[in-house]
C-alpha atoms as a PDB file:
ATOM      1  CA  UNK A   1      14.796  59.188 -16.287  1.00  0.00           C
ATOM      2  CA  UNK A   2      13.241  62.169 -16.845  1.00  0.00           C
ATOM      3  CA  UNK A   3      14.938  64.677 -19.971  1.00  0.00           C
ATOM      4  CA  UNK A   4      16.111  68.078 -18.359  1.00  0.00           C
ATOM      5  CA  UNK A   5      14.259  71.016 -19.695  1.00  0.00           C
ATOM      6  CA  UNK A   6      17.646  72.077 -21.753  1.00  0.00           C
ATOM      7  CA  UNK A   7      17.506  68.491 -23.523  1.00  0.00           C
ATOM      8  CA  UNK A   8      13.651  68.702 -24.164  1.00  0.00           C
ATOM      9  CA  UNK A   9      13.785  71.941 -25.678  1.00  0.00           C
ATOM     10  CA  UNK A  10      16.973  70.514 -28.028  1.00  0.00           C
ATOM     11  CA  UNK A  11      14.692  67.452 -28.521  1.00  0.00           C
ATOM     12  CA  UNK A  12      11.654  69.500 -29.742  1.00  0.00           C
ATOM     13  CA  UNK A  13      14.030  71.751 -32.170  1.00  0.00           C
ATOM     14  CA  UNK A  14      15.646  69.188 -33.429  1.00  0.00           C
ATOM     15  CA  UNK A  15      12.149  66.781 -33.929  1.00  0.00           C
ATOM     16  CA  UNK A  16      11.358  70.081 -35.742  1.00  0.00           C
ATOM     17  CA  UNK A  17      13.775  69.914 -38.139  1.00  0.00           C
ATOM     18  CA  UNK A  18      16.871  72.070 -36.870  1.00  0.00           C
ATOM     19  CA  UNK A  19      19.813  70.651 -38.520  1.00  0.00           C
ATOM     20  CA  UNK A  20      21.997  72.291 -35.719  1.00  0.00           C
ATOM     21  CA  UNK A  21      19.778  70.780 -32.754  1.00  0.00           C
ATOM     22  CA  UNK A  22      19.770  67.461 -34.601  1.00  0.00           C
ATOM     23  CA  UNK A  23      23.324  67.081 -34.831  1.00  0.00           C
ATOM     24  CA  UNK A  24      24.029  68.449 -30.943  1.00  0.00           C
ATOM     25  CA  UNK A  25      21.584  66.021 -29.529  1.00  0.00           C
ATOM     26  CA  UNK A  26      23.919  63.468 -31.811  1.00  0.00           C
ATOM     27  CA  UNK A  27      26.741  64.282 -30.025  1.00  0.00           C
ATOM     28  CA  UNK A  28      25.110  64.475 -26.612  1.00  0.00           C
ATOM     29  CA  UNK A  29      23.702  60.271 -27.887  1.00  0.00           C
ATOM     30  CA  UNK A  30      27.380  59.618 -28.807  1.00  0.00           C
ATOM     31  CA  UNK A  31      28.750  61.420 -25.862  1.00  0.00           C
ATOM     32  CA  UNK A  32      26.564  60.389 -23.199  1.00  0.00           C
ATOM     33  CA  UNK A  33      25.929  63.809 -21.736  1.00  0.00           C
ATOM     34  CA  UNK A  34      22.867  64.489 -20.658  1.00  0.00           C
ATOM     35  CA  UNK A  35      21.585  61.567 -22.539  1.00  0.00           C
ATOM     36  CA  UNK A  36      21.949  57.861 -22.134  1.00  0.00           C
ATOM     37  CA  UNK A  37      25.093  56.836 -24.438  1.00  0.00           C
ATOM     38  CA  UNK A  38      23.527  55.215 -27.985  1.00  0.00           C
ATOM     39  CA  UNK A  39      25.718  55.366 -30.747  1.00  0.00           C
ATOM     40  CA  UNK A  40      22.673  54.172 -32.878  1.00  0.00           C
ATOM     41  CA  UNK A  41      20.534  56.879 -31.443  1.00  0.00           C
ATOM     42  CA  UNK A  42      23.441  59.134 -32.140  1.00  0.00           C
ATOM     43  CA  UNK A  43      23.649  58.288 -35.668  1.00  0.00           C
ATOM     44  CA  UNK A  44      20.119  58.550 -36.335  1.00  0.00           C
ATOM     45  CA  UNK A  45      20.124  62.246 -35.275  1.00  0.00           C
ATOM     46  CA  UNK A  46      23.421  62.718 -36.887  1.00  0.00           C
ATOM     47  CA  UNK A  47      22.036  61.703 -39.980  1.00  0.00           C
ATOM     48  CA  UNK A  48      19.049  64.089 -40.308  1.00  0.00           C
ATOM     49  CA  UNK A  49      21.211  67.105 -39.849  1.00  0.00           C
ATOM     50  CA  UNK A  50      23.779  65.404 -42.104  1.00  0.00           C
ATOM     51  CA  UNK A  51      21.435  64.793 -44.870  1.00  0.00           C
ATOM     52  CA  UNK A  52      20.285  68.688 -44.748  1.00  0.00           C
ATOM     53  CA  UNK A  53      23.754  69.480 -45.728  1.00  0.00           C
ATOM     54  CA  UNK A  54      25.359  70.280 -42.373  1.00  0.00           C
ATOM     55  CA  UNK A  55      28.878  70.041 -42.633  1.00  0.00           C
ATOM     56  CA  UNK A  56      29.606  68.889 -38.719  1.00  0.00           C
ATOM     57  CA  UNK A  57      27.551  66.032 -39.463  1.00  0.00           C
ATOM     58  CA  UNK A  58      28.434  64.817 -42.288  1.00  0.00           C
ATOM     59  CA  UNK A  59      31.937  64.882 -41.040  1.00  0.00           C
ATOM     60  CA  UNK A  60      31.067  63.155 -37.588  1.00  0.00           C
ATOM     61  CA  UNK A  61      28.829  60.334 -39.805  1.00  0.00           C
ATOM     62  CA  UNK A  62      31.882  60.095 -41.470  1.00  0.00           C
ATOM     63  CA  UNK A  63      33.495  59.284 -38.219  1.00  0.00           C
ATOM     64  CA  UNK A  64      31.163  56.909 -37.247  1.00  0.00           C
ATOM     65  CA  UNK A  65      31.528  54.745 -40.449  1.00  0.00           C
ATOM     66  CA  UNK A  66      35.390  54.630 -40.091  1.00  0.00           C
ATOM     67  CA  UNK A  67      35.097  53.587 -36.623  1.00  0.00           C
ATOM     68  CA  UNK A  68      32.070  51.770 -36.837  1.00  0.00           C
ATOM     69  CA  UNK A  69      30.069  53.408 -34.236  1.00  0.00           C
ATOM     70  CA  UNK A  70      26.242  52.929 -34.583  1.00  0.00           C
ATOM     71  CA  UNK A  71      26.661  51.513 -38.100  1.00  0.00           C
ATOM     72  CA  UNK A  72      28.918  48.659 -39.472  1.00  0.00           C
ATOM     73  CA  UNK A  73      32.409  50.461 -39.866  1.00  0.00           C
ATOM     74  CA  UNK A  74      32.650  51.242 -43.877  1.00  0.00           C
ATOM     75  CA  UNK A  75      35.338  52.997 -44.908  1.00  0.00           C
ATOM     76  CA  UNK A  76      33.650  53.968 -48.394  1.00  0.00           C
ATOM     77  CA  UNK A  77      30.955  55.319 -46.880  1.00  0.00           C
ATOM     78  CA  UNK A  78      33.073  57.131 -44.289  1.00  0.00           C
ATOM     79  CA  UNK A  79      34.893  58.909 -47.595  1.00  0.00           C
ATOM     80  CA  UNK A  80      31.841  60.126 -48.698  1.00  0.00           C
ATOM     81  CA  UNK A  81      30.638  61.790 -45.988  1.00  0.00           C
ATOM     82  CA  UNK A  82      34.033  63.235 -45.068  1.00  0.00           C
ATOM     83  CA  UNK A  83      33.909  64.037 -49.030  1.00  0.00           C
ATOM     84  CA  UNK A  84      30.517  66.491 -48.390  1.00  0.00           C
ATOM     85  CA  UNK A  85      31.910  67.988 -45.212  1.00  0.00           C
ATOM     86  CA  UNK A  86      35.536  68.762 -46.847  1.00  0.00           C
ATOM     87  CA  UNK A  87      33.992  70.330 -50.351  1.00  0.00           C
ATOM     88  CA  UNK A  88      31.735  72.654 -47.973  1.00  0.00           C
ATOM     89  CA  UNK A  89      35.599  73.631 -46.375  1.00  0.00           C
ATOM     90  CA  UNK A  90      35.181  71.869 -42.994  1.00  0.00           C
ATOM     91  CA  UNK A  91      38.878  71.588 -42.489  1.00  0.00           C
ATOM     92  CA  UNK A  92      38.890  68.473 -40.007  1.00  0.00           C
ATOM     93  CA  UNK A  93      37.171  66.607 -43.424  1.00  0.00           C
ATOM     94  CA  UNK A  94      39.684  67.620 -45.233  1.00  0.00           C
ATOM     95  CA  UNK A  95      42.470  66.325 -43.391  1.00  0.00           C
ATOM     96  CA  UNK A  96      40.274  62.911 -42.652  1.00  0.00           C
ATOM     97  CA  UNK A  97      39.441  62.694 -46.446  1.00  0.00           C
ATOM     98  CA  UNK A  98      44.113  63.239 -46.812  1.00  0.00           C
ATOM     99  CA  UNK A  99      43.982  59.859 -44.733  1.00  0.00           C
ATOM    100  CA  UNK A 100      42.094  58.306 -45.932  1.00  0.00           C
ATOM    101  CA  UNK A 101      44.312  58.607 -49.254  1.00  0.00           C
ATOM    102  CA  UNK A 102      47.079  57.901 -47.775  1.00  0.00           C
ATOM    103  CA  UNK A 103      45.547  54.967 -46.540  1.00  0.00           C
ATOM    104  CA  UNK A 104      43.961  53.733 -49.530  1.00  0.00           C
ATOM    105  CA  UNK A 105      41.050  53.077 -47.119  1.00  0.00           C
ATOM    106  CA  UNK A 106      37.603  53.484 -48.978  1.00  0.00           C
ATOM    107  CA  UNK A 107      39.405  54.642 -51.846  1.00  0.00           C
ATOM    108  CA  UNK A 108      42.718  53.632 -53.971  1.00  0.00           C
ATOM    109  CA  UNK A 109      45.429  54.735 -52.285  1.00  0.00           C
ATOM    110  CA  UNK A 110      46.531  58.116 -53.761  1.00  0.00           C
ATOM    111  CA  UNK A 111      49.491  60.078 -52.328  1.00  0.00           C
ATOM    112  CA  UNK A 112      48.629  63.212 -55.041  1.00  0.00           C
ATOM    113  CA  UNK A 113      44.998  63.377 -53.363  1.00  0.00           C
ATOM    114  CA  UNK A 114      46.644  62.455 -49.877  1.00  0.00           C
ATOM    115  CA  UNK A 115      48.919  65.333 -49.949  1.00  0.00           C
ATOM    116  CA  UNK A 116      46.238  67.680 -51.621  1.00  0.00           C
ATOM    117  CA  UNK A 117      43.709  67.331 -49.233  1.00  0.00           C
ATOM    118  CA  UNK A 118      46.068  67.325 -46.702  1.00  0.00           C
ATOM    119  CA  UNK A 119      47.420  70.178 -47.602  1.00  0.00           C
ATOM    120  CA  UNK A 120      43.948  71.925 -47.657  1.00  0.00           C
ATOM    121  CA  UNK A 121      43.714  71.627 -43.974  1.00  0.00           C
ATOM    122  CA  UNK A 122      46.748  72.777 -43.259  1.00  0.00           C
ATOM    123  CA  UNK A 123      46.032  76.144 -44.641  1.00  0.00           C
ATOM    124  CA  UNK A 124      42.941  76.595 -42.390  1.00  0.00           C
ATOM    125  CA  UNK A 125      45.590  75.771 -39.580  1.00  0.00           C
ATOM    126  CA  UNK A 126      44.866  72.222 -39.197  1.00  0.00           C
ATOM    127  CA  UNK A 127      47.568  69.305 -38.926  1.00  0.00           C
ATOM    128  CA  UNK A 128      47.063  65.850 -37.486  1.00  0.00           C
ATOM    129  CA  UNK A 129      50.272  64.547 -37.295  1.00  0.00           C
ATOM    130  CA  UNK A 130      49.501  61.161 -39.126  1.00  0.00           C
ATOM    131  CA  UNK A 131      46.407  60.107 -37.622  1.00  0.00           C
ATOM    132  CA  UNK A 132      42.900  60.266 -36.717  1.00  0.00           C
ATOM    133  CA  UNK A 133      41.423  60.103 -33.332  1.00  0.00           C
END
């Protein structure tokens, strides 16, 4: 299968370096769309952009370690990447990161944290009604 020109030209920023290009062609490996779907291949990309410091990634890496999608599912690893997304403000990490308190999954559980973080997402208008999808 040959890569349309749109992918290539992602594929060549992102081989570059672009933390943004890296973690879109991610989600086009985890999606499917316009790529074959490889959740390894997904994660890989993921990775390098969440490894810059980009907070979409590191919150979708997260993802993939509490689901275990492309990597064995580790919920302390999925708390630390949701941790790096949340403390640059991403709001979905925040409310992931409240979960995972409540939880006590990949940390003790902690209703104090829980509702703190929780509560940080709600103010940038997020709520997930209990759980994460």
């Amino acid at each position: 299968m040959n890569e349309s020109d749109e992918v290539a030209a992602l594929r060549a920023k992102a081989n570059a370096g672009d933390a943004e290009a890296q973690f879109n062609l991610g989600v086009m490996y985890f999606g499917g769309q316009g790529v074959p779907q490889d959740d390894v291949e997904a994660v890989s990309w993921t990775r390098k952009a969440a490894d810059q410091g980009y907070a979409a990634a590191q919150n979708t890496l997260g993802n993939a370690y509490f689901k275990g999608r492309g990597v064995p599912q580790d919920a302390v690893q999925a708390v630390s990447w949701y941790r790096q997304a949340a403390d640059q403000g991403l709001a979905d990490a925040k409310s992931r990161l409240g979960f995972m308190y409540f939880g006590g999954q990949g940390v003790p559980q902690d209703d104090v944290q829980a509702v703190e973080w929780t509560r940080k997402a709600a103010e940038q208008g997020l709520f997930r009604g209990g759980r994460l999808s």
